[in-house]
C-alpha atoms as a PDB file:
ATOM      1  CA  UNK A   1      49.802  37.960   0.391  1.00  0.00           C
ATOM      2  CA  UNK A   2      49.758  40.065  -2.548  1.00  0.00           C
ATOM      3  CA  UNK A   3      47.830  43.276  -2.672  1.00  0.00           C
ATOM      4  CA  UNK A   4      45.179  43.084  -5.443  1.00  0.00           C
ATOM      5  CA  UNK A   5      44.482  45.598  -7.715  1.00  0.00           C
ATOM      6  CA  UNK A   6      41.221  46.691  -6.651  1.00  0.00           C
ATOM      7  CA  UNK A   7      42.682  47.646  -3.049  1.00  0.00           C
ATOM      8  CA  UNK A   8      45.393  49.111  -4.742  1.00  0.00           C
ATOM      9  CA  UNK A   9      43.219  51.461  -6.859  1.00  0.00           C
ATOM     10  CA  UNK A  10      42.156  53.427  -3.357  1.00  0.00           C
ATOM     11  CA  UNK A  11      45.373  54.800  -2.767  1.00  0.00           C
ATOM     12  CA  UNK A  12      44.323  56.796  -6.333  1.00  0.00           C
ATOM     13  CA  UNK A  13      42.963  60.172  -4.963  1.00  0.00           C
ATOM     14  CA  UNK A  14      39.471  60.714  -6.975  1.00  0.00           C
ATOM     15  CA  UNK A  15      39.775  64.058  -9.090  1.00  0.00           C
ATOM     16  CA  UNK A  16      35.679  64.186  -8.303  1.00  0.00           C
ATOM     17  CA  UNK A  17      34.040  66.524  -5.640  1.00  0.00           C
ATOM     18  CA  UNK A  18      32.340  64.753  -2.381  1.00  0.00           C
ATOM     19  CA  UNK A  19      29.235  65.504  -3.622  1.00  0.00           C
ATOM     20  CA  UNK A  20      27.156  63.547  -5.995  1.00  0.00           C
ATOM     21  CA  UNK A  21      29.417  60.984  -6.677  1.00  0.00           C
ATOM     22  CA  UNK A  22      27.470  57.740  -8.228  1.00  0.00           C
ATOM     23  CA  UNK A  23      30.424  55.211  -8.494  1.00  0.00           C
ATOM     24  CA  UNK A  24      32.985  54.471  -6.510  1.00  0.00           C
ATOM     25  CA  UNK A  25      36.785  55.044  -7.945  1.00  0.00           C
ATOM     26  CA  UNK A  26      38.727  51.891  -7.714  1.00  0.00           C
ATOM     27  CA  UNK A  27      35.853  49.155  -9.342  1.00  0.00           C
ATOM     28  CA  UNK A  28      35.897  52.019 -12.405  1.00  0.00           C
ATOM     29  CA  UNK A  29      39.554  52.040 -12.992  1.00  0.00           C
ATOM     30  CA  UNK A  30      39.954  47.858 -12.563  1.00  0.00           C
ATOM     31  CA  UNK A  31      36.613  47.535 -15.049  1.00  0.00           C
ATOM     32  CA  UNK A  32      38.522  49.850 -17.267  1.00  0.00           C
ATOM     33  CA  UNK A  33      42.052  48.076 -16.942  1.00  0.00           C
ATOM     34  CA  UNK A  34      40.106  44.602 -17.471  1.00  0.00           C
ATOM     35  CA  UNK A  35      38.568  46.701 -20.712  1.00  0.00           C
ATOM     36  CA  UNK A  36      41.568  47.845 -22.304  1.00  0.00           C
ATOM     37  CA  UNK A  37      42.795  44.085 -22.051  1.00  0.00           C
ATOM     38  CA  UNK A  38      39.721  43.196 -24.090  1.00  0.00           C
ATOM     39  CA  UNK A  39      40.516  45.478 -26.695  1.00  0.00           C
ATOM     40  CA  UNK A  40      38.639  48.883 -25.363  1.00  0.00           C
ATOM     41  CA  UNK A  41      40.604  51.691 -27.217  1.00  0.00           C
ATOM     42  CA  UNK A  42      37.806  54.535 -26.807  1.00  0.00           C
ATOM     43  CA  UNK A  43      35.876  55.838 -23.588  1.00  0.00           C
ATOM     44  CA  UNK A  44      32.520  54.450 -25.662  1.00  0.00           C
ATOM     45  CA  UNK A  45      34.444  50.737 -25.715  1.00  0.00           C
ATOM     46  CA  UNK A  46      34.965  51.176 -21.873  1.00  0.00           C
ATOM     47  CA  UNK A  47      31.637  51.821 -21.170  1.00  0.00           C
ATOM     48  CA  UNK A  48      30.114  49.105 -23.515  1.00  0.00           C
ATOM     49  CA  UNK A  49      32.447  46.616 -22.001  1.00  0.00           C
ATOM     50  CA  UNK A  50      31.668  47.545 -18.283  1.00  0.00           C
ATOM     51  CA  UNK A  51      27.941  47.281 -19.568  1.00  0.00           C
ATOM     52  CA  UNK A  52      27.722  43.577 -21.028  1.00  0.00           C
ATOM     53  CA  UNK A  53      29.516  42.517 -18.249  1.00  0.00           C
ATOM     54  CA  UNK A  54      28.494  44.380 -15.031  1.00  0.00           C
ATOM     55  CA  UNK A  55      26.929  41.349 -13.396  1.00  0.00           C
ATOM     56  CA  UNK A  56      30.107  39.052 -13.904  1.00  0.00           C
ATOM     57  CA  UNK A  57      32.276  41.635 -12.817  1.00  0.00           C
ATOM     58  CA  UNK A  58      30.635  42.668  -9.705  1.00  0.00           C
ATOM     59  CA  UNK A  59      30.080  38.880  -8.921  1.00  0.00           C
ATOM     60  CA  UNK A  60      33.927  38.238  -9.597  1.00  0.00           C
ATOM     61  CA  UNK A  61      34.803  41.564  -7.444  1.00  0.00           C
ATOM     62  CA  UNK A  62      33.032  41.594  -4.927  1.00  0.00           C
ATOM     63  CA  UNK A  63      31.496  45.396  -5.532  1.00  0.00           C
ATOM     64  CA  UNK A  64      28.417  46.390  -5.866  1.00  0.00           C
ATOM     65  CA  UNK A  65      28.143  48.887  -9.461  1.00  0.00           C
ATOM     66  CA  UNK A  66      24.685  49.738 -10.470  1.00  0.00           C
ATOM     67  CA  UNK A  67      25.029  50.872 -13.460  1.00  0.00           C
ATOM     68  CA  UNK A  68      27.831  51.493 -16.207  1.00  0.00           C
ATOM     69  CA  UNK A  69      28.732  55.179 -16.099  1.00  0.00           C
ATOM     70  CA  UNK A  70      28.042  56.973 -19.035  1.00  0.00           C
ATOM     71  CA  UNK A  71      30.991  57.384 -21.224  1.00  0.00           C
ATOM     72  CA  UNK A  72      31.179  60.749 -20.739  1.00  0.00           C
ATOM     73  CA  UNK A  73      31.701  60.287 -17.262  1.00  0.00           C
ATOM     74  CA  UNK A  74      34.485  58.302 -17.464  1.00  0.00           C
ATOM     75  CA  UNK A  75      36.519  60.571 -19.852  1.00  0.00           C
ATOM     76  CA  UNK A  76      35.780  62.563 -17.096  1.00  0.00           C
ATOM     77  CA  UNK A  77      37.584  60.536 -14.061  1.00  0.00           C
ATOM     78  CA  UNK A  78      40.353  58.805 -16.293  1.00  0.00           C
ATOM     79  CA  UNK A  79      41.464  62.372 -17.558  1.00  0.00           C
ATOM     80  CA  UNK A  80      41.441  64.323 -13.896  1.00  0.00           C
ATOM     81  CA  UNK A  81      43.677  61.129 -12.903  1.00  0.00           C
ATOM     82  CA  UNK A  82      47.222  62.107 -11.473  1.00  0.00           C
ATOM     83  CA  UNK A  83      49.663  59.597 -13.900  1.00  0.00           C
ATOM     84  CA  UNK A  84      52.121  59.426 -11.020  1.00  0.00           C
ATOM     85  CA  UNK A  85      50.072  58.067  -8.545  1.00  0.00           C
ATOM     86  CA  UNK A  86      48.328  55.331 -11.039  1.00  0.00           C
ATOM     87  CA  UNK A  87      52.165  54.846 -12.000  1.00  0.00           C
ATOM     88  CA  UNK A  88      53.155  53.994  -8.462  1.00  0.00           C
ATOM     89  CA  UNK A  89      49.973  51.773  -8.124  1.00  0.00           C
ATOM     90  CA  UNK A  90      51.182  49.520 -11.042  1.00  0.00           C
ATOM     91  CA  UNK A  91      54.958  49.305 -10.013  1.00  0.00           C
ATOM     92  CA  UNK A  92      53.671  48.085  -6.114  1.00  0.00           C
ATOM     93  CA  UNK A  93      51.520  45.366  -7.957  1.00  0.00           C
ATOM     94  CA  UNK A  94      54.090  44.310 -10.178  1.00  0.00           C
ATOM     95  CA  UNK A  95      56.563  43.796  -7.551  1.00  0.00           C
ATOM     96  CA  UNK A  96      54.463  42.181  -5.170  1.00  0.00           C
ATOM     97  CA  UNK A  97      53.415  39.017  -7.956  1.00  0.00           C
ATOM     98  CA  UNK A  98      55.249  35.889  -7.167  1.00  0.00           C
ATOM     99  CA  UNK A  99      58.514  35.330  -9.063  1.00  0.00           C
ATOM    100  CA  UNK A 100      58.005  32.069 -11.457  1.00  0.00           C
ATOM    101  CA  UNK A 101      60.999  29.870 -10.672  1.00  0.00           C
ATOM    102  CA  UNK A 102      62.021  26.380 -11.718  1.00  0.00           C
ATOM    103  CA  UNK A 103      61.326  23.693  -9.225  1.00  0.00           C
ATOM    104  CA  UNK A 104      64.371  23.884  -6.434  1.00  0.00           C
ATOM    105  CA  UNK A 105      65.660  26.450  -7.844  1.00  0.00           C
ATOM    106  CA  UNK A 106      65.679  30.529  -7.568  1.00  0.00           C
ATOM    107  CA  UNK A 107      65.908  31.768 -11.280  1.00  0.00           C
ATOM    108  CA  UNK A 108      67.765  35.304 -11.992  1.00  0.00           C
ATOM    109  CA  UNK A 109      65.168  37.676 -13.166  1.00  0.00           C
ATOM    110  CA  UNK A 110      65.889  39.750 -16.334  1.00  0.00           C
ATOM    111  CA  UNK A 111      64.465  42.846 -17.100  1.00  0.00           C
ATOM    112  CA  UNK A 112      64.500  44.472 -20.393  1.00  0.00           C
ATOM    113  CA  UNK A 113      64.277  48.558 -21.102  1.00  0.00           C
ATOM    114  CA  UNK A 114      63.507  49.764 -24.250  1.00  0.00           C
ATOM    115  CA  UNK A 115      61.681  52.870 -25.294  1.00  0.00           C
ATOM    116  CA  UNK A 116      58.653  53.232 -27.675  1.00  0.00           C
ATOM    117  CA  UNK A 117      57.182  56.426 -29.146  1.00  0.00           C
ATOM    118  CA  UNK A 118      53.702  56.160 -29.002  1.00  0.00           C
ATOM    119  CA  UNK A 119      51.537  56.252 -31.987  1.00  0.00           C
ATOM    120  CA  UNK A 120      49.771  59.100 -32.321  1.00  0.00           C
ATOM    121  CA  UNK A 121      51.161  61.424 -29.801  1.00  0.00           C
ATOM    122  CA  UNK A 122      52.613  64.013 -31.933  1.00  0.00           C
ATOM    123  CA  UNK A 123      50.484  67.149 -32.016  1.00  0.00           C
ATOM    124  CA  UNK A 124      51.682  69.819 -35.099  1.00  0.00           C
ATOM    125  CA  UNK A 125      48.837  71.988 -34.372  1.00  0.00           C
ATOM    126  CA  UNK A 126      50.760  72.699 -30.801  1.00  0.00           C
ATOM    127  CA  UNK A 127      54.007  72.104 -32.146  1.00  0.00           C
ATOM    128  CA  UNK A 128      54.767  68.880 -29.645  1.00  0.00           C
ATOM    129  CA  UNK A 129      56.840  65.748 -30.277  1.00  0.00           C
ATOM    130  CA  UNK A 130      55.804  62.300 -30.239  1.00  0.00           C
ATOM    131  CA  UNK A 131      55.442  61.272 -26.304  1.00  0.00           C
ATOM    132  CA  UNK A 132      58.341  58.964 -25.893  1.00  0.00           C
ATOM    133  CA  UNK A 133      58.184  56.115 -23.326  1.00  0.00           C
ATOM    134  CA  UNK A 134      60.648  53.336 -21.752  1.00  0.00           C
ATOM    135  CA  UNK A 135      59.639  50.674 -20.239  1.00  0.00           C
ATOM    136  CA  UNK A 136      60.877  48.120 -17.796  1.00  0.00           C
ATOM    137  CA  UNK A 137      59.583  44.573 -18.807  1.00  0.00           C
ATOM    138  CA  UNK A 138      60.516  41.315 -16.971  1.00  0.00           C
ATOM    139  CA  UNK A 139      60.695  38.609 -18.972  1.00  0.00           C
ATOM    140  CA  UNK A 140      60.502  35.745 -16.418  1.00  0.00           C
ATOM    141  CA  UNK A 141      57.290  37.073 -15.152  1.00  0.00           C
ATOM    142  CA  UNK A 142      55.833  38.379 -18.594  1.00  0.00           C
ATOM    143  CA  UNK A 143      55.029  41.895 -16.950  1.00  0.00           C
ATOM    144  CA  UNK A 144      55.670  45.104 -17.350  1.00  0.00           C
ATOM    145  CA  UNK A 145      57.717  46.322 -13.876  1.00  0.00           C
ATOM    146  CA  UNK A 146      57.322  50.118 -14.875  1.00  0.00           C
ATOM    147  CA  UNK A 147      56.978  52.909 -17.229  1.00  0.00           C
ATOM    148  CA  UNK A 148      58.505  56.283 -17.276  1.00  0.00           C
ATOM    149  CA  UNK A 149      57.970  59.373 -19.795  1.00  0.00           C
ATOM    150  CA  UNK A 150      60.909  61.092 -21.086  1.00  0.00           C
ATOM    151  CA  UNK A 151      61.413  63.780 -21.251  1.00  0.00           C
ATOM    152  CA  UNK A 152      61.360  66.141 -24.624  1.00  0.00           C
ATOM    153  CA  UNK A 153      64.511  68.028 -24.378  1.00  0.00           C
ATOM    154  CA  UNK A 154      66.087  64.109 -22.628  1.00  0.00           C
ATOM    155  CA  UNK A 155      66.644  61.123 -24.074  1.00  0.00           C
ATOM    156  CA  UNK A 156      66.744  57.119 -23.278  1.00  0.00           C
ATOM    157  CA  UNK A 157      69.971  56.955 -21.397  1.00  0.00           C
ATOM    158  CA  UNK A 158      69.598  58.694 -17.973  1.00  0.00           C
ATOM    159  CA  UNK A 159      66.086  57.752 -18.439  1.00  0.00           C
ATOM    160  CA  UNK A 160      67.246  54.397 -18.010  1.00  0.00           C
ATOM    161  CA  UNK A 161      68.937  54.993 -14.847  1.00  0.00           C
ATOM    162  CA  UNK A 162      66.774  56.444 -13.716  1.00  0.00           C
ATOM    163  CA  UNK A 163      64.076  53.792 -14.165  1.00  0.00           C
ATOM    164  CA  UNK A 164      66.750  50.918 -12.544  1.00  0.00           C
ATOM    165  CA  UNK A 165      66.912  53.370  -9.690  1.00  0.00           C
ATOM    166  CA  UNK A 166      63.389  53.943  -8.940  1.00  0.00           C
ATOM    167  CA  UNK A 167      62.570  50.444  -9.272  1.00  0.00           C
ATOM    168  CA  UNK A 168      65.086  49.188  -6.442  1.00  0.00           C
ATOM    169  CA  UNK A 169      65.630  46.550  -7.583  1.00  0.00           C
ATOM    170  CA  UNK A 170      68.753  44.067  -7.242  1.00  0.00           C
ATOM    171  CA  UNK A 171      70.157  41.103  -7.983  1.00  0.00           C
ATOM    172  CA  UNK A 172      68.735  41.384 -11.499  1.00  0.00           C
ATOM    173  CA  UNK A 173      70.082  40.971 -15.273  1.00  0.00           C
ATOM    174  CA  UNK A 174      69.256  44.384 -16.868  1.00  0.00           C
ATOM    175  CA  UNK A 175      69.249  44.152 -20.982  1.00  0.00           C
ATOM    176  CA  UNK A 176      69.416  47.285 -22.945  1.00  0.00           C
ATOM    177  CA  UNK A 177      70.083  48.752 -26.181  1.00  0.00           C
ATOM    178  CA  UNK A 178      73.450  49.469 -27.601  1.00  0.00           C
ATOM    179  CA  UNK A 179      72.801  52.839 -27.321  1.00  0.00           C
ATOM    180  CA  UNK A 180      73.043  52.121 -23.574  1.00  0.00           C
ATOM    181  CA  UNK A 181      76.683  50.979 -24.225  1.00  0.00           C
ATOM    182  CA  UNK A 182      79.024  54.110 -24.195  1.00  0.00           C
ATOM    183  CA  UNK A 183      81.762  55.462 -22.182  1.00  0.00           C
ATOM    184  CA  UNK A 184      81.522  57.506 -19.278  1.00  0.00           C
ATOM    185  CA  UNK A 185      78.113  56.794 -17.933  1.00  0.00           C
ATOM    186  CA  UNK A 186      78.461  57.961 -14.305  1.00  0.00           C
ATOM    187  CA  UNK A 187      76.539  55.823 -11.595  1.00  0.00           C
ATOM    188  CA  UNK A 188      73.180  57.621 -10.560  1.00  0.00           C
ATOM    189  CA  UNK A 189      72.937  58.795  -7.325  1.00  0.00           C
ATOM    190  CA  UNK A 190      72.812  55.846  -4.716  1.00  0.00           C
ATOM    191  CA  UNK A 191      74.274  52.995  -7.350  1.00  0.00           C
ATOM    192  CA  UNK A 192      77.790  54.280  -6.078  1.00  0.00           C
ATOM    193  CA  UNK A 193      81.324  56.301  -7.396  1.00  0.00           C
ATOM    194  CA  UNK A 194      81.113  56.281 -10.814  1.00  0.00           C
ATOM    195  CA  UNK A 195      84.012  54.420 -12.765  1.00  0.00           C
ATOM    196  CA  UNK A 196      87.952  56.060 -12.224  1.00  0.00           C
ATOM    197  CA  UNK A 197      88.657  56.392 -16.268  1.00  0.00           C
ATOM    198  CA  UNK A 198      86.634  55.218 -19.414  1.00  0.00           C
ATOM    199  CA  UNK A 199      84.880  52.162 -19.661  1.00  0.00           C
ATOM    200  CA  UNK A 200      82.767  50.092 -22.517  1.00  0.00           C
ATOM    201  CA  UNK A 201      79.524  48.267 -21.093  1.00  0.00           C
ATOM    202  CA  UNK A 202      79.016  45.154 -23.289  1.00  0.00           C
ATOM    203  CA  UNK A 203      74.908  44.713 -24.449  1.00  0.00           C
ATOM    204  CA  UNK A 204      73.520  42.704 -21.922  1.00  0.00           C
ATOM    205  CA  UNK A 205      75.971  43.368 -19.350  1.00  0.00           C
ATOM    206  CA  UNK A 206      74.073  43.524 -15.529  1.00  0.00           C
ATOM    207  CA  UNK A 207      74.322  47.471 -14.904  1.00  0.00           C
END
């Protein structure tokens, strides 16, 4: 059986101290998750949304929150967060969901990368680019498999093997840009040799 979520969330280590700690980790970071879906774009849209619905959510859960921590508080926890672990959280739920197939039948899965800037992210003051992200999105399932930051002086295309590495999986239809498409891009480690002379991937060809 699938892990859920919520038992996920305690393999996150808690940036808090022992001491003094009101609320327990993993109920604050699904609450928030289930926030953001809502709409939540602000720590003060977290909180209200944990608020109104703090009955219905421990009910659902199975926890036992007394309270909705203060806003404050939870710029607090989200921010002292390590994004690799939360990352590695999110990829182990994806891949444990049940594949949607067609009656009798085992349908490929296809997964498309494509990167996004995201809105916002460039700083002038500290002379930073716009945080650039690619993501691994399976269309059969409707759900994103993975993300993965790139890096500033990088760009999308050993990003992207990267990614198909790290997510192990196989079997699969990978769609990417035509960017993606260009001679001479040598297997990552553990995908094999890399090609003997030049060759042209077509768009959409499994990688």
């Amino acid at each position: 059986m699938p892990s859920t979520l919520l038992s996920l969330f305690s393999q996150v280590a808690d940036p808090r101290r022992g001491q003094g700690k009101m609320y327990s980790l993993p109920p604050i970071l699904l609450f928030t998750v289930l926030a953001m879906l809502a709409g939540a774009v602000s720590y003060r849209q977290v909180h209200a949304f944990i608020q109104v619905h703090l009955d219905r959510l421990n009910a659902v859960f199975g926890v036992a929150l007394r309270k909705a921590p203060a806003y404050t508080t939870l710029r607090f926890i989200l921010r002292g967060l390590d994004g690799a672990q939360l990352e590695r959280v999110f990829r182990q739920h994806a891949a444990e969901l049940p594949t949607p197939t067609a009656e009798g039948e085992t349908a490929p899965i296809c997964v498309a990368i494509d990167g996004k800037t995201l809105r916002g992210s460039f700083d002038a003051f500290n002379d930073r680019k716009a945080a650039h992200v690619l993501s691994a999105f399976a269309s059969d399932g409707q759900i994103i498999l993975g993300h993965l930051a790139i890096a500033e002086k990088s760009n999308e295309i050993p990003a992207a093997q990267d990614m198909i590495a790290t997510l192990g999986l196989s079997g699969r239809l990978f769609t990417l840009d035509a960017m993606h498409a260009q001679k001479n891009i040598c297997s990552r480690p553990g995908h094999g040799e890399p090609p003997a002379g030049p060759t042209q991937r077509q768009p959409g060809q499994p990688v």
